[in-house]
C-alpha atoms as a PDB file:
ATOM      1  CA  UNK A   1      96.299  88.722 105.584  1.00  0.00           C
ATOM      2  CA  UNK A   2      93.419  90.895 104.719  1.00  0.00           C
ATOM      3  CA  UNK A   3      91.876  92.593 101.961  1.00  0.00           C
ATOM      4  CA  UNK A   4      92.761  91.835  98.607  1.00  0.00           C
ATOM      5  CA  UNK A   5      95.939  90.625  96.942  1.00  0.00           C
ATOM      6  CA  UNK A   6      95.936  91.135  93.167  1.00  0.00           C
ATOM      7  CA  UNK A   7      98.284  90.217  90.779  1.00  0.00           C
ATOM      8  CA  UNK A   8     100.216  92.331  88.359  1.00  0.00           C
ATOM      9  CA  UNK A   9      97.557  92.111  85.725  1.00  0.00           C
ATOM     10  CA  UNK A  10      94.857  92.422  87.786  1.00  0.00           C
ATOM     11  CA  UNK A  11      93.820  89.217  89.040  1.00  0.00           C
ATOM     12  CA  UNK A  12      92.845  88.305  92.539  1.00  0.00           C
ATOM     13  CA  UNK A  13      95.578  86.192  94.529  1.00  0.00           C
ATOM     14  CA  UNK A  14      93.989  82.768  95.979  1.00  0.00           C
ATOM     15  CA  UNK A  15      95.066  82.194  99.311  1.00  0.00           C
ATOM     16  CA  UNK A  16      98.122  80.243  98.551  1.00  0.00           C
ATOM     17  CA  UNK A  17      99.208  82.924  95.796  1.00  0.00           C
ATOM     18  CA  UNK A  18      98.700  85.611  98.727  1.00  0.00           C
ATOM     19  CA  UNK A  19     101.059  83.211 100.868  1.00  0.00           C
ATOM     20  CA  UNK A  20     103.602  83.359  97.986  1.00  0.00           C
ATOM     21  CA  UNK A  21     104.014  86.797  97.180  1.00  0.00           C
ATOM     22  CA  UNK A  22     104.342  87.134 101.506  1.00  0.00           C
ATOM     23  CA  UNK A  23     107.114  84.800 101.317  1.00  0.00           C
ATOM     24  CA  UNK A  24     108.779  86.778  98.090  1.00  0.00           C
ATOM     25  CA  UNK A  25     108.450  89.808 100.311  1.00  0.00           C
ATOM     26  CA  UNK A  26     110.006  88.308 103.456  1.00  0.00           C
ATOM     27  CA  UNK A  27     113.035  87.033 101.667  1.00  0.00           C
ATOM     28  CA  UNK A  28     113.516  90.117  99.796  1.00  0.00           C
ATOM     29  CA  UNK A  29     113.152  91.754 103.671  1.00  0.00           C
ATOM     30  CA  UNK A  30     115.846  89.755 104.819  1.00  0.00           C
ATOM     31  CA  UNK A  31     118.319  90.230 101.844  1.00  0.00           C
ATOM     32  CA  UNK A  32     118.445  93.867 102.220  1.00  0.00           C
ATOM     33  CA  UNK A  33     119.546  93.388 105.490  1.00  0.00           C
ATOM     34  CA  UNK A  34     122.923  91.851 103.802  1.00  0.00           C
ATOM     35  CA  UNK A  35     122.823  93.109 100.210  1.00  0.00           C
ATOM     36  CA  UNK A  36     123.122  96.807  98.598  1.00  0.00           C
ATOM     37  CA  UNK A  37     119.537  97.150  97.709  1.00  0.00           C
ATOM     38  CA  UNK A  38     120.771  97.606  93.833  1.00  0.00           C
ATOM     39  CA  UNK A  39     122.797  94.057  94.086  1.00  0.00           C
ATOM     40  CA  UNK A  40     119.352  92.216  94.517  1.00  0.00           C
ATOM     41  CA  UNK A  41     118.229  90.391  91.819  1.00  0.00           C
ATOM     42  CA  UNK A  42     114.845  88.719  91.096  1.00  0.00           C
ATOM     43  CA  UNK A  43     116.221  85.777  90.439  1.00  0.00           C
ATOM     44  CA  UNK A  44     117.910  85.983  93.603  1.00  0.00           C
ATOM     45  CA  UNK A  45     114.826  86.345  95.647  1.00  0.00           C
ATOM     46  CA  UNK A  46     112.698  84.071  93.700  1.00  0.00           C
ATOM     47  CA  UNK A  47     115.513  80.921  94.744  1.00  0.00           C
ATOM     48  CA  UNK A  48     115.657  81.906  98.409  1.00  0.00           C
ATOM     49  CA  UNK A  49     111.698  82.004  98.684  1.00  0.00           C
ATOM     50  CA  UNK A  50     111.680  78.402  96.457  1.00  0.00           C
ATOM     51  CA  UNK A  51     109.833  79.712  93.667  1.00  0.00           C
ATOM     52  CA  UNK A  52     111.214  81.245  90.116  1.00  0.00           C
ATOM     53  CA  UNK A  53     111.437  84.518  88.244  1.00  0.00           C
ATOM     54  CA  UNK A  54     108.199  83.987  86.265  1.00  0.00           C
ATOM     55  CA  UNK A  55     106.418  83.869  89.411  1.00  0.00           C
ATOM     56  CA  UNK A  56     107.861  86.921  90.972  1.00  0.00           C
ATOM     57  CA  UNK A  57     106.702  88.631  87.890  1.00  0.00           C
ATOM     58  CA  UNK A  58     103.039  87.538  88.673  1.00  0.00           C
ATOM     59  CA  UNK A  59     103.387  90.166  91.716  1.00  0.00           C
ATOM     60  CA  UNK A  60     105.646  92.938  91.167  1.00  0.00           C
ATOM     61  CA  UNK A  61     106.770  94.431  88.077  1.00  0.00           C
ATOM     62  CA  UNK A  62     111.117  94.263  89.344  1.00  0.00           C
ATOM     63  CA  UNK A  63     112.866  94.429  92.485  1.00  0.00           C
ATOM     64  CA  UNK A  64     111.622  98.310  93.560  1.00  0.00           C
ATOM     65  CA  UNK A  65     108.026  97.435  92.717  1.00  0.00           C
ATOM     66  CA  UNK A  66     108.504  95.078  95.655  1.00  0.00           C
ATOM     67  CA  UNK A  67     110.720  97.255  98.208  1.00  0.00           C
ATOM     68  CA  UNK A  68     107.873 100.013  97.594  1.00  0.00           C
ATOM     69  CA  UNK A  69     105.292  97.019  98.751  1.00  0.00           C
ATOM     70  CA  UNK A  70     107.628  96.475 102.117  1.00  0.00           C
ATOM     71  CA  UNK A  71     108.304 100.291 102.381  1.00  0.00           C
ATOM     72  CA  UNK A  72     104.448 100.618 102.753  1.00  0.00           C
ATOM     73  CA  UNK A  73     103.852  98.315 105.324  1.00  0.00           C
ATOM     74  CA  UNK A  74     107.499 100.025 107.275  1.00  0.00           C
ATOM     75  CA  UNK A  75     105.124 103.237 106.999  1.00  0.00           C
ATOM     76  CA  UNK A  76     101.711 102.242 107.948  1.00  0.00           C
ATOM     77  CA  UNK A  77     103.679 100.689 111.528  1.00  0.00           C
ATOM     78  CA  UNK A  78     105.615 104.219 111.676  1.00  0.00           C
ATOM     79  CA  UNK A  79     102.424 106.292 111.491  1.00  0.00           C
ATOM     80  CA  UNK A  80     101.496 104.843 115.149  1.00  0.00           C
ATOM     81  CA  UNK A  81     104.287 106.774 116.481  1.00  0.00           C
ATOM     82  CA  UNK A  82     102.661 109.201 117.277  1.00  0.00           C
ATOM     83  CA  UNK A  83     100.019 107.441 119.383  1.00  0.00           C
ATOM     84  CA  UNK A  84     103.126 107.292 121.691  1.00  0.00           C
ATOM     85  CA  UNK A  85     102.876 110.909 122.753  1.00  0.00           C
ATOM     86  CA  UNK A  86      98.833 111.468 121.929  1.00  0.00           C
ATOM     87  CA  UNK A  87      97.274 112.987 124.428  1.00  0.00           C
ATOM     88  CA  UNK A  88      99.844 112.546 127.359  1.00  0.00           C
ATOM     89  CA  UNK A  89     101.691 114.821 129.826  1.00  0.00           C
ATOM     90  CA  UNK A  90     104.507 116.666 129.408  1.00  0.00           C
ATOM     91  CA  UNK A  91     104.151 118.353 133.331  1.00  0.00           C
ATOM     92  CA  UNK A  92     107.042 116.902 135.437  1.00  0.00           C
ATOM     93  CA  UNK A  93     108.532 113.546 135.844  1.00  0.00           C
ATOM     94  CA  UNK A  94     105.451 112.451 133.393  1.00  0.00           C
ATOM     95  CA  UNK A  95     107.198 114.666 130.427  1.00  0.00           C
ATOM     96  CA  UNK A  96     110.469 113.287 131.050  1.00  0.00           C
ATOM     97  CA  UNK A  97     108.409 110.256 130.906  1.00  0.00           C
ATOM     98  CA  UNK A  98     106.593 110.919 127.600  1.00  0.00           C
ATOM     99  CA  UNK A  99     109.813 111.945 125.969  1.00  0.00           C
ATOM    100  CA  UNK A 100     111.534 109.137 126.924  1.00  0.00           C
ATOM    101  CA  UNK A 101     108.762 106.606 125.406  1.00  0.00           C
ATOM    102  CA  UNK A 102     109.296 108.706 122.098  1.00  0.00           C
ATOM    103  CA  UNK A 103     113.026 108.430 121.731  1.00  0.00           C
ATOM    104  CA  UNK A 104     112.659 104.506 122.996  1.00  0.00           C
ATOM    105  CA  UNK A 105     110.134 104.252 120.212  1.00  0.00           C
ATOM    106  CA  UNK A 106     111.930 105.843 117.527  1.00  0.00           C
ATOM    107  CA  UNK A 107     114.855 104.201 118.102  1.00  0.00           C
ATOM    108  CA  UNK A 108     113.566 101.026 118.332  1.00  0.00           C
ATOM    109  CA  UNK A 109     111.747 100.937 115.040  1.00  0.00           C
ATOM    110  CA  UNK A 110     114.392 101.953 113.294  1.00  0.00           C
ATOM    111  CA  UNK A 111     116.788  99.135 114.277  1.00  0.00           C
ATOM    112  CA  UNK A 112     113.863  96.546 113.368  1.00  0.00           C
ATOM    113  CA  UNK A 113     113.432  98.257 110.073  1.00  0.00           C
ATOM    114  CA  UNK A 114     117.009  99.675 109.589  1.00  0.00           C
ATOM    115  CA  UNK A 115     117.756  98.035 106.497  1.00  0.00           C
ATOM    116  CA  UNK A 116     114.630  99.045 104.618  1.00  0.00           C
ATOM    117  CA  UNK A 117     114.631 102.760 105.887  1.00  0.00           C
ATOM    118  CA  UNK A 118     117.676 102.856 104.704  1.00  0.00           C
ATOM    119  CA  UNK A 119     116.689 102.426 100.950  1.00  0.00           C
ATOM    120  CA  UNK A 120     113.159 104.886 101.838  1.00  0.00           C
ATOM    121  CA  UNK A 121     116.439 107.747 102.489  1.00  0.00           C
ATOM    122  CA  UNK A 122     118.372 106.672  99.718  1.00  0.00           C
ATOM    123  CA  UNK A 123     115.276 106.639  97.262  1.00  0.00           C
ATOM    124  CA  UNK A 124     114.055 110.080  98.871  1.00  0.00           C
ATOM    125  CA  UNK A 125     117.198 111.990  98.647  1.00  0.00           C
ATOM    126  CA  UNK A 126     117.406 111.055  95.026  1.00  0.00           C
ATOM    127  CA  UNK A 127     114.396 112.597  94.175  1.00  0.00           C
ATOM    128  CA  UNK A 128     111.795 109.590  93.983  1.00  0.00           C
ATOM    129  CA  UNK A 129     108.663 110.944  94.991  1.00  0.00           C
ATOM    130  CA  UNK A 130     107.183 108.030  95.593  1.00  0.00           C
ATOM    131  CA  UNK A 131     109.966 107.138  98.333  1.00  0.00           C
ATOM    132  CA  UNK A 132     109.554 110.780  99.470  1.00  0.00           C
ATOM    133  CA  UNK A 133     105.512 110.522  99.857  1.00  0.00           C
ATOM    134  CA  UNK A 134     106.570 107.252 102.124  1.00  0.00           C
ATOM    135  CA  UNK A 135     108.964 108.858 104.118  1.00  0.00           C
ATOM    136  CA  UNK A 136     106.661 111.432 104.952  1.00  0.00           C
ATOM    137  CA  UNK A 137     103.723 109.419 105.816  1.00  0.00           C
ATOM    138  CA  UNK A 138     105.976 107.775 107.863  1.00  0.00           C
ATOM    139  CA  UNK A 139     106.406 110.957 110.067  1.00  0.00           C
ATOM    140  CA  UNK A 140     103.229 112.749 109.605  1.00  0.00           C
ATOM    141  CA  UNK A 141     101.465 111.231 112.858  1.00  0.00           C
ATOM    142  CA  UNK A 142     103.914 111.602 115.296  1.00  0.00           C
ATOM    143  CA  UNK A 143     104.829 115.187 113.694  1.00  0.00           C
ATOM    144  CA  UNK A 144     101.086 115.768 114.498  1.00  0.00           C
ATOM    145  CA  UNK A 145     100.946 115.165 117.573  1.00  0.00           C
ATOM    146  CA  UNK A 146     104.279 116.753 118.546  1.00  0.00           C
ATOM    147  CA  UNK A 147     102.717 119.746 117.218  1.00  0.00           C
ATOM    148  CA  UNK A 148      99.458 119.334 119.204  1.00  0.00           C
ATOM    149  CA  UNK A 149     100.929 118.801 122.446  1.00  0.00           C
ATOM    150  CA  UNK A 150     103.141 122.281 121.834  1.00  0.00           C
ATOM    151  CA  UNK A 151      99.897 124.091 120.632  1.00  0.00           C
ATOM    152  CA  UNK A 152      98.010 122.894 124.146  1.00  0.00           C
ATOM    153  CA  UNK A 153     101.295 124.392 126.451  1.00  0.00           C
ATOM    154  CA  UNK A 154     101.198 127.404 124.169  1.00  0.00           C
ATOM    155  CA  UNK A 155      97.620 127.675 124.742  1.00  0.00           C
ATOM    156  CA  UNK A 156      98.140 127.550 128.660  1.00  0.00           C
ATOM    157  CA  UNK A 157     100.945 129.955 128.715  1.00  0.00           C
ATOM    158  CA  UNK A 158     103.741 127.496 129.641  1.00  0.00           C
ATOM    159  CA  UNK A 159     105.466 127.337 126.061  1.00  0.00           C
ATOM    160  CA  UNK A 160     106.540 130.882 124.610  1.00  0.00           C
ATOM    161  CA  UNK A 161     104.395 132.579 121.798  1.00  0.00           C
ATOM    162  CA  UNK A 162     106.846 133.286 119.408  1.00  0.00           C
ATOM    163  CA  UNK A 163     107.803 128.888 119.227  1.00  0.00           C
ATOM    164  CA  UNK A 164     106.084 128.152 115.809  1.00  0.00           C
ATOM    165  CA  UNK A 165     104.655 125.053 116.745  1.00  0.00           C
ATOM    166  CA  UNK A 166     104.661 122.595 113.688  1.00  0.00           C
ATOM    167  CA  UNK A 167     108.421 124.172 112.786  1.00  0.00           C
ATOM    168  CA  UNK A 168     109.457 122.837 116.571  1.00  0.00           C
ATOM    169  CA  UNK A 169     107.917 119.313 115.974  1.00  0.00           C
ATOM    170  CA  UNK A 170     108.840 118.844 112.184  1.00  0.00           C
ATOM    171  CA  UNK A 171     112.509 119.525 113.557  1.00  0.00           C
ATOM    172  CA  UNK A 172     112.445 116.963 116.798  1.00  0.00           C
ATOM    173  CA  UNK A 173     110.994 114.235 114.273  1.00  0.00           C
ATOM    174  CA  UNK A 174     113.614 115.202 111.612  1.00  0.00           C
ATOM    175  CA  UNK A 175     116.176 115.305 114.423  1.00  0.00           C
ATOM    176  CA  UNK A 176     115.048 111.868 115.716  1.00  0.00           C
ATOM    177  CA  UNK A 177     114.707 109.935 112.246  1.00  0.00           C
ATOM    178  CA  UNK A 178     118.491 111.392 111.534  1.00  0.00           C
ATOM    179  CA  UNK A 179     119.737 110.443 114.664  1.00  0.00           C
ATOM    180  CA  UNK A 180     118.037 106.986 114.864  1.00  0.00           C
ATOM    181  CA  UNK A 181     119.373 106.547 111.371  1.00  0.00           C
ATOM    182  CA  UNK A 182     122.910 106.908 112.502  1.00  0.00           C
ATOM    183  CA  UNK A 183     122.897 105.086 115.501  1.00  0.00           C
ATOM    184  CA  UNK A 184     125.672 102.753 113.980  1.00  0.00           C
ATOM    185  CA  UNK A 185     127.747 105.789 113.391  1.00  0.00           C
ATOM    186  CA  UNK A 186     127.841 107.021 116.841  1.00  0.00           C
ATOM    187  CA  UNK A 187     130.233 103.733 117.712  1.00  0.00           C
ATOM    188  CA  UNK A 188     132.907 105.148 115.494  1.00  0.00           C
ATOM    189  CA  UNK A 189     132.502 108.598 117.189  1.00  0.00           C
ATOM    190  CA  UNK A 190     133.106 106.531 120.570  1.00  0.00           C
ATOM    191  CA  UNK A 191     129.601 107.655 121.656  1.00  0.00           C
ATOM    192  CA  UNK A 192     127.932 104.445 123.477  1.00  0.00           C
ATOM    193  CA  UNK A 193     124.256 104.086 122.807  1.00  0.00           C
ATOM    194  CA  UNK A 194     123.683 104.788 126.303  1.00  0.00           C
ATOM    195  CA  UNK A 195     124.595 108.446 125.927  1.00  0.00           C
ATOM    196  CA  UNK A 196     122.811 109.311 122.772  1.00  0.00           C
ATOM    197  CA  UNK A 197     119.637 108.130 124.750  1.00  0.00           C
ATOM    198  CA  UNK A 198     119.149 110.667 127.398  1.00  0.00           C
ATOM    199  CA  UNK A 199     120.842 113.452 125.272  1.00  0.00           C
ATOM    200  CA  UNK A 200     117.667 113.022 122.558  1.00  0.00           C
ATOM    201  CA  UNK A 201     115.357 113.075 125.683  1.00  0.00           C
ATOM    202  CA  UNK A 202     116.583 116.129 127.136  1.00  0.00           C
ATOM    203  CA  UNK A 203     116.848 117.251 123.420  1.00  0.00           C
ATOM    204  CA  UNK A 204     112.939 116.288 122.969  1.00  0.00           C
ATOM    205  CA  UNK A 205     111.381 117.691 126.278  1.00  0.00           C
ATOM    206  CA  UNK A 206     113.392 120.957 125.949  1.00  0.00           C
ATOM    207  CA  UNK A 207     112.300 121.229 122.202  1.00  0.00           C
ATOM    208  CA  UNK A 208     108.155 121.174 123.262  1.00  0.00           C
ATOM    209  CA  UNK A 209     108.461 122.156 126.980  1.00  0.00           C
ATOM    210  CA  UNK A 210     111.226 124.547 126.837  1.00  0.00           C
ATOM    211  CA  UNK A 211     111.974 123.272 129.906  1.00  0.00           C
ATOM    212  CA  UNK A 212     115.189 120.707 130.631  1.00  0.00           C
ATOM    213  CA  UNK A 213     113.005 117.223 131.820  1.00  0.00           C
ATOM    214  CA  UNK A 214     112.356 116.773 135.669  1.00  0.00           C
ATOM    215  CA  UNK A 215     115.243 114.830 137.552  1.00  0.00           C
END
């Protein structure tokens, strides 16, 4: 760990307080994996990480004080998201390429952080701006740079004039966040996974390229 850790009233963490608000963070982690984030108790997590209540306290004010710690971290790891189509190609079997990497990415972060994105909606859609301001840092990079790469076609005559570039990204990203949200849903559709994945692709590429992705 870096930087540092203070306690709720202001103190600087020692090393082995910094390793015992990690492990109060972990456990909660892997509770809301099998818990209704509003079921969780502090004195829940404060047993599973082998510690008590009072200690908890030392770090977070309650239970959201802490999810709003692990939704932080879930956002700083989404911003690189965008690195994943910085810079790169969307000409031929190299765009299929790029938009492929995207939809791999997306989808793959949020099955590691399902659980916790999960709450980030939940906390969004009812109005908590501080969920909302997460959410959206979340998907500000790779929004970027969605909206870069349309802006450089535009600018070489390959993507049409009238495409409003940062309206075309912000609605692949929202597009891919819903869709990688609801990948559990899909099963009771009788969609397989391996379906939805080449669907977003062409989905992706056509959305920046206007173009259906090289075979």
């Amino acid at each position: 760990m870096t930087g540092q850790v203070r306690t709720v009233d202001g103190r600087v963490a020692g090393r082995r307080g910094q390793a015992t608000r990690q492990k109060l963070l972990d456990r909660l982690g892997e509770m809301l994996n099998s818990s209704p984030y509003r079921d969780v108790k502090v004195i829940d997590v404060a047993r599973k990480a082998g510690t008590s209540p009072a200690t908890f306290y030392q770090y977070f004010p309650d239970v959201e004080g802490a999810v709003l710690e692990l939704a932080d971290a879930v956002a700083k790891e989404g911003a690189n998201l965008g690195e994943i189509v910085e810079g790169r190609s969307w000409a031929g079997k190299s765009g299929r390429g790029t938009a492929e990497e995207l939809v791999d990415g997306f989808l793959a972060f949020w099955r590691r952080n399902d659980a916790l994105l999960r709450v980030v909606d939940l906390g969004a859609a009812e109005g908590d701006k501080r969920f909302s301001r997460i959410r959206t840092r979340l998907l500000n990079g790779v929004t970027a740079s969605l909206t870069d790469a349309i802006k450089d076609l535009q600018a070489r005559g390959r993507v049409d004039e009238e495409v409003v570039p940062a309206a075309m990204a912000g609605a692949l990203v929202t597009l891919l966040a819903s869709v990688a949200g609801h990948q559990k849903v899909f099963q009771t559709w009788s969609v397989k996974q391996a379906d939805v994945r080449p669907t977003l692709v062409e989905l992706v590429h056509l959305g920046v390229t206007g173009r259906k992705p090289a075979r």
